[in-house]
N, C-alpha and C. Protein backbone atom coordinates (compact mmCIF):
# COMPACT_ATOMS: atom_id res chain seq x y z
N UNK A 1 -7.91 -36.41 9.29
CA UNK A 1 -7.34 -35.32 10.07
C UNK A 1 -5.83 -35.32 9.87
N UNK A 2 -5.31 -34.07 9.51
CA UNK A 2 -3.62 -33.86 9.71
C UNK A 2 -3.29 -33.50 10.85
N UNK A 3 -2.69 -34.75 11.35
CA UNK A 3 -2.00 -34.51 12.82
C UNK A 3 -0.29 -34.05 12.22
N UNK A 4 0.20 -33.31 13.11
CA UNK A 4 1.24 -32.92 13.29
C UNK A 4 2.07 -33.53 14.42
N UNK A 5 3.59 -33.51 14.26
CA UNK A 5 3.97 -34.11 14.78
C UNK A 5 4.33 -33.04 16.30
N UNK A 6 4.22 -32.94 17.13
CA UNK A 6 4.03 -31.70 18.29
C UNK A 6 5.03 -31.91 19.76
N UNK A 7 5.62 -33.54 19.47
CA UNK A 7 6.37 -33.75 20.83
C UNK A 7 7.76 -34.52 20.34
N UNK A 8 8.89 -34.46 20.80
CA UNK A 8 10.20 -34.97 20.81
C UNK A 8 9.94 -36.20 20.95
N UNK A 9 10.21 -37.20 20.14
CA UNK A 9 10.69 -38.48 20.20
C UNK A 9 11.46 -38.80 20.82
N UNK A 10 12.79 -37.93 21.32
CA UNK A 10 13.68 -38.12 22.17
C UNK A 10 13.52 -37.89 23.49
N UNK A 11 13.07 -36.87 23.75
CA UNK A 11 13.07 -36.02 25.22
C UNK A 11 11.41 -35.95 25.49
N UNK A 12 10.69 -36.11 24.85
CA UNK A 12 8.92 -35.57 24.97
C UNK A 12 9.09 -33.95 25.14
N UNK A 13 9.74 -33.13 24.48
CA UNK A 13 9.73 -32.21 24.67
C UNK A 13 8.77 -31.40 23.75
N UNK A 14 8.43 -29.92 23.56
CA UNK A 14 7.32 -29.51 22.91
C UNK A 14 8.15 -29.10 21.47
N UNK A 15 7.85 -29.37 20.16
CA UNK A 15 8.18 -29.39 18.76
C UNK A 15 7.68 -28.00 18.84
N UNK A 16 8.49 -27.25 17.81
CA UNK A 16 8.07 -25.87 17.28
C UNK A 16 8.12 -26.11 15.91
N UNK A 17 7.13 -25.51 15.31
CA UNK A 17 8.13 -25.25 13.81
C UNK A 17 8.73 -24.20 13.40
N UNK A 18 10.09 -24.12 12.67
CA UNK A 18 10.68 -23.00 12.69
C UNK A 18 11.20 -22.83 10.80
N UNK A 19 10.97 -23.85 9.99
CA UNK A 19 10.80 -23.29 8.76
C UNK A 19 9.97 -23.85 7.82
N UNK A 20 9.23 -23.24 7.06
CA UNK A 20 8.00 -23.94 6.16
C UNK A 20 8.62 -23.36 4.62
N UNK A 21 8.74 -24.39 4.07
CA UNK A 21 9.17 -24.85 2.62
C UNK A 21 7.80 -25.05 1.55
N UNK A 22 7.86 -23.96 0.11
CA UNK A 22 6.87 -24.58 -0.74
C UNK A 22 7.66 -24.82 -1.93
N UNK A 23 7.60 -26.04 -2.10
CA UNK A 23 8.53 -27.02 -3.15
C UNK A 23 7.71 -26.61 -4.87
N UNK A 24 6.55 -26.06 -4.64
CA UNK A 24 6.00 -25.17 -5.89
C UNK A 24 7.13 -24.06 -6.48
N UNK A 25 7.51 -23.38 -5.62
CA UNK A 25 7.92 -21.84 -6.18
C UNK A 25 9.41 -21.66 -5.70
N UNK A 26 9.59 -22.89 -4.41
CA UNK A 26 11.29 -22.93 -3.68
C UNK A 26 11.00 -21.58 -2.85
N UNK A 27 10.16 -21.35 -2.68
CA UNK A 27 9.79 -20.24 -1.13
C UNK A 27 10.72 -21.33 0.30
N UNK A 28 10.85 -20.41 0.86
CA UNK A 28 11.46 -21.11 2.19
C UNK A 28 11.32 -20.08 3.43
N UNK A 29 10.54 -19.97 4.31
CA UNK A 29 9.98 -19.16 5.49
C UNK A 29 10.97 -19.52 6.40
N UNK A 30 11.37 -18.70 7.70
CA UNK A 30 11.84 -19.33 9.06
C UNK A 30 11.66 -18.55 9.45
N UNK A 31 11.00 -19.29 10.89
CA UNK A 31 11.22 -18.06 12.12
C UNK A 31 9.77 -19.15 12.76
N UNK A 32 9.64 -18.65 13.64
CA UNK A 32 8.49 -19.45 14.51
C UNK A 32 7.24 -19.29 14.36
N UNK A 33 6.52 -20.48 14.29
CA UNK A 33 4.94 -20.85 13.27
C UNK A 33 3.79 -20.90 14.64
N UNK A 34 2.94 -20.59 14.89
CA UNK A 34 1.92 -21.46 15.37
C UNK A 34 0.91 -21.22 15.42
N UNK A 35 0.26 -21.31 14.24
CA UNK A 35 -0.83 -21.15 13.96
C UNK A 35 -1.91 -20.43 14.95
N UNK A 36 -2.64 -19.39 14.49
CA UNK A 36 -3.29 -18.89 15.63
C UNK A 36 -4.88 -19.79 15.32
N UNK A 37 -5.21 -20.00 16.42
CA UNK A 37 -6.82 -20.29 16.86
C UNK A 37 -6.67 -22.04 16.52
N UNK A 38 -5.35 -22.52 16.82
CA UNK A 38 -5.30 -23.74 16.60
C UNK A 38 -4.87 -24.40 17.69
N UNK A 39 -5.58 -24.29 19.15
CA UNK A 39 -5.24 -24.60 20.70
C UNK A 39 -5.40 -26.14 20.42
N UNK A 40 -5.49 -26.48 19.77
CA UNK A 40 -5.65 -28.08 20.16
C UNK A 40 -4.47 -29.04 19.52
N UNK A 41 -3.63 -28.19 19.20
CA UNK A 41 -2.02 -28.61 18.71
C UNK A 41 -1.40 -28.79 19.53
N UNK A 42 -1.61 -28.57 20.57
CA UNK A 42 -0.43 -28.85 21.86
C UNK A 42 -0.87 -29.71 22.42
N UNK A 43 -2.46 -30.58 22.05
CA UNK A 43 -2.62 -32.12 22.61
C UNK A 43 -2.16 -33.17 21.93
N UNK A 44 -1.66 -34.33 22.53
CA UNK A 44 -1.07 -35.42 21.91
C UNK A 44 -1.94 -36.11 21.46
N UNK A 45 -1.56 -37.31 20.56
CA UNK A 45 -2.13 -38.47 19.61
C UNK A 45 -3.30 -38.82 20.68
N UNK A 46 -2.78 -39.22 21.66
CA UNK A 46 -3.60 -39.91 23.31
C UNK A 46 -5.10 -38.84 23.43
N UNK A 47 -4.53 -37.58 23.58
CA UNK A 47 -5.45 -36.64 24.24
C UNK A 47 -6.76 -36.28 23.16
N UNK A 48 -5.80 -36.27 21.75
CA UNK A 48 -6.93 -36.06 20.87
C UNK A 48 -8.07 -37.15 20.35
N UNK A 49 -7.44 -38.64 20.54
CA UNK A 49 -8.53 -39.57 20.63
C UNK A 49 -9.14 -39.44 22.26
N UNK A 50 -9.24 -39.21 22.73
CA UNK A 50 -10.15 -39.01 24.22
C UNK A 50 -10.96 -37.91 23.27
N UNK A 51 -10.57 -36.91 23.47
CA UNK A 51 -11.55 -35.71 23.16
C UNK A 51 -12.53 -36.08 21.80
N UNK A 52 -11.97 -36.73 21.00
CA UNK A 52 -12.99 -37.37 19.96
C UNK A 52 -13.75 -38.43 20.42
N UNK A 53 -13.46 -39.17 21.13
CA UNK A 53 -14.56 -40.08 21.74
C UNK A 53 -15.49 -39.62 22.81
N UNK A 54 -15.03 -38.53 23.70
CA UNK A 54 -15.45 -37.57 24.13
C UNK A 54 -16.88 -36.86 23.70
N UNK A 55 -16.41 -36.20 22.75
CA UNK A 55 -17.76 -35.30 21.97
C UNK A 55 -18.40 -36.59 21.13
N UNK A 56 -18.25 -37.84 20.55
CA UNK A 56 -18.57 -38.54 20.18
C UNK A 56 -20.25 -39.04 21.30
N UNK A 57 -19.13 -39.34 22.57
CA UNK A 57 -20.35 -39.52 23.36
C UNK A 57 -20.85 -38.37 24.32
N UNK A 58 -21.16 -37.45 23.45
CA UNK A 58 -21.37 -36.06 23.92
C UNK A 58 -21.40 -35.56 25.15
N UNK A 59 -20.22 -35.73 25.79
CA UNK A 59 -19.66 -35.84 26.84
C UNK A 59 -20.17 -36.45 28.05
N UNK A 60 -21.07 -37.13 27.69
CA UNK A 60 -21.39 -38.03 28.99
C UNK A 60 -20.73 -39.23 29.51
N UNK A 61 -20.49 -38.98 30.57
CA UNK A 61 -19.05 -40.22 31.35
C UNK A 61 -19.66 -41.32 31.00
N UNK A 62 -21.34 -41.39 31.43
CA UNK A 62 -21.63 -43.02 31.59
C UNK A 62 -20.89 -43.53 30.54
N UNK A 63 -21.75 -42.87 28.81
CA UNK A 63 -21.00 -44.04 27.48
C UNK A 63 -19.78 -43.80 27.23
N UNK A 64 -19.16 -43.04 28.29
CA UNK A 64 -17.64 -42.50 27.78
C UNK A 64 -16.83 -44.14 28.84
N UNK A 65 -17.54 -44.17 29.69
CA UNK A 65 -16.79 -45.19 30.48
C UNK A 65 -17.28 -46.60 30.14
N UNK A 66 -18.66 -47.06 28.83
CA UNK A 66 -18.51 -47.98 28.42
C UNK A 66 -17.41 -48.30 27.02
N UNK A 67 -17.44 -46.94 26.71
CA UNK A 67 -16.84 -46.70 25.14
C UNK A 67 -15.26 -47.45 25.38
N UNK A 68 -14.56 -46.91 26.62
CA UNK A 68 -13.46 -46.64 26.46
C UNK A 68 -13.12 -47.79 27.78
N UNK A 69 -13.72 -48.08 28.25
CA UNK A 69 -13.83 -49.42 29.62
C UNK A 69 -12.69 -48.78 30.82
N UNK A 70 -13.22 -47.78 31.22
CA UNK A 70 -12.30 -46.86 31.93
C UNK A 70 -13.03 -46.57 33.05
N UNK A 71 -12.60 -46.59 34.47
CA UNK A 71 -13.58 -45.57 35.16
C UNK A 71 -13.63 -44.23 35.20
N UNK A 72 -15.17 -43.81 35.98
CA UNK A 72 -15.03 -42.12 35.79
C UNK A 72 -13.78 -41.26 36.37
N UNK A 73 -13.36 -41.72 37.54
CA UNK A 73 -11.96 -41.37 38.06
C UNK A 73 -10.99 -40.78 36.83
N UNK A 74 -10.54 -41.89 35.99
CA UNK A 74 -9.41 -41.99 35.22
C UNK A 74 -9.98 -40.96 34.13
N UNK A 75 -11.36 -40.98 33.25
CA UNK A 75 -11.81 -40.16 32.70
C UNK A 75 -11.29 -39.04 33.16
N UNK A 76 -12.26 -38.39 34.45
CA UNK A 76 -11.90 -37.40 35.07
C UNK A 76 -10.78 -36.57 34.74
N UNK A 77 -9.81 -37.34 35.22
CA UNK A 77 -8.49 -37.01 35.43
C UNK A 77 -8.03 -37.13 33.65
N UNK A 78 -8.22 -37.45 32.88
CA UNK A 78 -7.44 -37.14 31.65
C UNK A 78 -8.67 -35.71 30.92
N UNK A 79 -9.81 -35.90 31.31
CA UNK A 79 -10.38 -34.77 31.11
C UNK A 79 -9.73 -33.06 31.45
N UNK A 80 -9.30 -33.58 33.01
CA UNK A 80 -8.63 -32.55 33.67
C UNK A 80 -7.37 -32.02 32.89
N UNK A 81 -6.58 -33.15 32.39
CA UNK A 81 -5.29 -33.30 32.56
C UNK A 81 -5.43 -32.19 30.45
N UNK A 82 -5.99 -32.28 29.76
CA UNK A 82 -6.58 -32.30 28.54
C UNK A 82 -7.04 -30.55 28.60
N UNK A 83 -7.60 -29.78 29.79
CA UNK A 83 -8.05 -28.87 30.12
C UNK A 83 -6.63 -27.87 30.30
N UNK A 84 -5.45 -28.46 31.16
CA UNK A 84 -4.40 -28.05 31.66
C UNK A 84 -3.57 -27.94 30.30
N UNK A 85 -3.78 -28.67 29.85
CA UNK A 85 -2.80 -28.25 28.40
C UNK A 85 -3.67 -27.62 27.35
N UNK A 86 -4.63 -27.04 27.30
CA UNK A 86 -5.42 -26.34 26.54
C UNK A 86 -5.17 -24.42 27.00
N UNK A 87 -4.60 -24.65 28.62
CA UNK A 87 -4.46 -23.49 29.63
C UNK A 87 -5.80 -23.12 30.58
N UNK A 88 -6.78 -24.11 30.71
CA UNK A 88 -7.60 -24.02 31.54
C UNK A 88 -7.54 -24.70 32.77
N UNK A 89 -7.77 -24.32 34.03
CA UNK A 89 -7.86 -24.85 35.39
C UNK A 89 -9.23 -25.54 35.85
N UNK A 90 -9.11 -26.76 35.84
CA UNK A 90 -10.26 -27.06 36.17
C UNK A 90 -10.82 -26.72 37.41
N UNK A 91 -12.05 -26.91 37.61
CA UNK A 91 -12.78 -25.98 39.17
C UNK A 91 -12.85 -28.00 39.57
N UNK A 92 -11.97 -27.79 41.26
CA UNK A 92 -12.31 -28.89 41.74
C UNK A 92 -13.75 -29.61 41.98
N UNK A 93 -13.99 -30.89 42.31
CA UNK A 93 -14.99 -31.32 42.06
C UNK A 93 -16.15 -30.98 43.30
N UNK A 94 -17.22 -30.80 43.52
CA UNK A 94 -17.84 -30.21 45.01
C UNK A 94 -17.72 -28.82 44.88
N UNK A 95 -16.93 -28.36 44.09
CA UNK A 95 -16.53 -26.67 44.55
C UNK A 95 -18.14 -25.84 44.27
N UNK A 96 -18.85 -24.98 44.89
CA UNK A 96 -19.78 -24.39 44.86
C UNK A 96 -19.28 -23.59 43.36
N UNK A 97 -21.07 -23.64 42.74
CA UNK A 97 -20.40 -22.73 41.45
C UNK A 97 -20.91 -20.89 41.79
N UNK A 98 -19.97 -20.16 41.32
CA UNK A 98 -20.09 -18.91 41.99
C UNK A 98 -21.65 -18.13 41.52
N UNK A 99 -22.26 -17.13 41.82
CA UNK A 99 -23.33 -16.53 40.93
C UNK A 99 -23.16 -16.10 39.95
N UNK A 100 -23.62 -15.63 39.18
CA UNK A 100 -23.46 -15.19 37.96
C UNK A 100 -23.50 -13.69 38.22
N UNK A 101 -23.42 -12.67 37.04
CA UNK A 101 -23.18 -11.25 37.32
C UNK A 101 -24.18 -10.69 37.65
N UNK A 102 -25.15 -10.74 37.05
CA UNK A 102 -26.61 -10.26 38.00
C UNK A 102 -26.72 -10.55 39.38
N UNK A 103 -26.87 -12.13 39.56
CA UNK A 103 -26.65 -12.57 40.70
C UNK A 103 -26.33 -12.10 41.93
N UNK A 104 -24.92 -11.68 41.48
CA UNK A 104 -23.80 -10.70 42.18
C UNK A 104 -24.51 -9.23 42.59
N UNK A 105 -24.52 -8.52 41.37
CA UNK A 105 -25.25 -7.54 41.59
C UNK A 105 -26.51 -6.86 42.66
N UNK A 106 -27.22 -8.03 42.17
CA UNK A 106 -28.18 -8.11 43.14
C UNK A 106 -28.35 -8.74 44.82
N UNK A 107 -27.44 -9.18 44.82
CA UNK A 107 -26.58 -9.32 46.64
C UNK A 107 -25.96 -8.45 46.94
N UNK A 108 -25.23 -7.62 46.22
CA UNK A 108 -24.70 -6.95 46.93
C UNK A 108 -25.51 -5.42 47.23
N UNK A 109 -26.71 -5.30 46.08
CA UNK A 109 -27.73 -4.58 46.34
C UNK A 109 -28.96 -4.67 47.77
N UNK A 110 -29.12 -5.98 47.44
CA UNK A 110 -29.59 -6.13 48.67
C UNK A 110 -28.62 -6.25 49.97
N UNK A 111 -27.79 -6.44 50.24
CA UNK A 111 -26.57 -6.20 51.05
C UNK A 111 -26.66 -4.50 51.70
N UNK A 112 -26.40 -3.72 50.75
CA UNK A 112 -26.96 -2.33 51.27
C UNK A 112 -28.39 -1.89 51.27
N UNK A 113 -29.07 -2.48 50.77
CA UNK A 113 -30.44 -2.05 51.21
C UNK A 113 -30.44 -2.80 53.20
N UNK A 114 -30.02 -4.01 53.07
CA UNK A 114 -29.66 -4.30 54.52
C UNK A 114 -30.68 -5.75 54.85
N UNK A 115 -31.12 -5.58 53.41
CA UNK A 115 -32.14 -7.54 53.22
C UNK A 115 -31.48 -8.64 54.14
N UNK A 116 -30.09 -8.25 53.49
CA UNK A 116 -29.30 -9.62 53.73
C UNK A 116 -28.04 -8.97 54.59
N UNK A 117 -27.85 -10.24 55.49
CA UNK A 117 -26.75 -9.67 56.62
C UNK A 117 -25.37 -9.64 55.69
N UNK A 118 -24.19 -9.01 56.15
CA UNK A 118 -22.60 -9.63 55.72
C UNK A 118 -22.10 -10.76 55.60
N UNK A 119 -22.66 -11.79 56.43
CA UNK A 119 -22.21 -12.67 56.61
C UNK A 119 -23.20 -13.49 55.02
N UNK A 120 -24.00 -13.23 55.03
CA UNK A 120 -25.12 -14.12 53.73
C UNK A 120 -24.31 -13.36 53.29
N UNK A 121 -24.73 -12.44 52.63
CA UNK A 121 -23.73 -11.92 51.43
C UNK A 121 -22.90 -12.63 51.07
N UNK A 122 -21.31 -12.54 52.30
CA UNK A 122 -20.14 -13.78 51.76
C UNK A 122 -20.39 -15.13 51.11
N UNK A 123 -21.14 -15.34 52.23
CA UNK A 123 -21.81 -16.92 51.58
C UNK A 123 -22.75 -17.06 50.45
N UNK A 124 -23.30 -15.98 49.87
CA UNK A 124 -24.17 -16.29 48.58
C UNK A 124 -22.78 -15.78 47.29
N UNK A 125 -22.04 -15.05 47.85
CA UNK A 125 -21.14 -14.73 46.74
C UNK A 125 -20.03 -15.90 46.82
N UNK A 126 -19.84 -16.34 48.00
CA UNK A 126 -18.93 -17.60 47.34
C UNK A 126 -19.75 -18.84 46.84
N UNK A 127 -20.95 -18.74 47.03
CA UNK A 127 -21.88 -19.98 45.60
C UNK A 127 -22.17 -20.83 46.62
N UNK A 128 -21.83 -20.86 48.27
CA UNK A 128 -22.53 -21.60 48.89
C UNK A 128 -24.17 -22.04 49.18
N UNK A 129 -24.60 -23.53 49.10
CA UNK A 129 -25.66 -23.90 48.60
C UNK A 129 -26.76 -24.19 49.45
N UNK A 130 -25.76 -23.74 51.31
CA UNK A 130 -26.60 -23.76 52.08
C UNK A 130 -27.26 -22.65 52.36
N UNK A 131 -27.04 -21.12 51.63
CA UNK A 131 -27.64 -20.13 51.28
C UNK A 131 -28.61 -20.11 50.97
N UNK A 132 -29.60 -19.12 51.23
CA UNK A 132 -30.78 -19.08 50.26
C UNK A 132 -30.57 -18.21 48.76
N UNK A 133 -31.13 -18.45 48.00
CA UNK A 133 -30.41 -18.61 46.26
C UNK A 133 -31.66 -16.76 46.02
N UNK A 134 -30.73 -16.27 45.60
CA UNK A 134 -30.86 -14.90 44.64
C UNK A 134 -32.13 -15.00 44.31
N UNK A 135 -32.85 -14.05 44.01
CA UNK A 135 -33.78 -13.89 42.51
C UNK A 135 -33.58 -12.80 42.23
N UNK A 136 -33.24 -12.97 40.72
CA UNK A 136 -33.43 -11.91 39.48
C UNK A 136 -34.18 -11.39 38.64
């Protein structure tokens, strides 16, 4: 793998590249590079061995936490932390997962037909599990 170099040695700050040289022809580019569909350049040396040991143990914590002699906590949290610099927010842990678009659809259908009170409604659309669950 060609890793690039992506953080300040000095400051940890974020590296850009700003001119690409081909020593073939003496071409010389400038101006600002970054590759499109290449999101995983802005993880460090650290983040990209996690994520390879990661899919290695196809993401399951158990062999991820014998692999790496870590607990799931610390996993967790560099999982998280790995997500945030990719630009994704992780959904806290416990958080009800919401319905899906049918799902939706169909609560709020039955909602005006008058099946289901306002109050279910809220609670099946925020993914709460003490709800009784949709069918589609």
């Amino acid at each position: 793998m060609n890793l690039q170099l992506n953080q300040c040695p000095v400051c940890e700050g974020e590296l850009i590249v700003t001119r690409l040289h081909c020593p073939q022809c003496d071409t010389t580019i400038e101006g600002f590079f970054r590759p499109k569909g290449d999101a995983f350049a802005a993880l460090n040396a650290e983040q990209m061995d996690f994520l390879i040991s990661f899919i290695r143990c196809e993401g399951r914590f158990n062999r991820l936490e014998k692999e790496l002699n870590l607990s799931y906590p610390t996993l967790r949290n560099r999982l998280d932390e790995i997500m945030r610099t990719l630009g994704f927010e992780p959904e806290p842990e416990g958080q009800p997962a919401k319905p899906q678009p049918k799902e939706r659809r169909k609560i709020l259908e039955d909602l005006e037909k008058g099946v289901i009170t306002f109050e279910e409604a809220q609670s099946l659309l925020r993914g709460d599990s003490s709800s009784q669950k949709v069918k589609v």
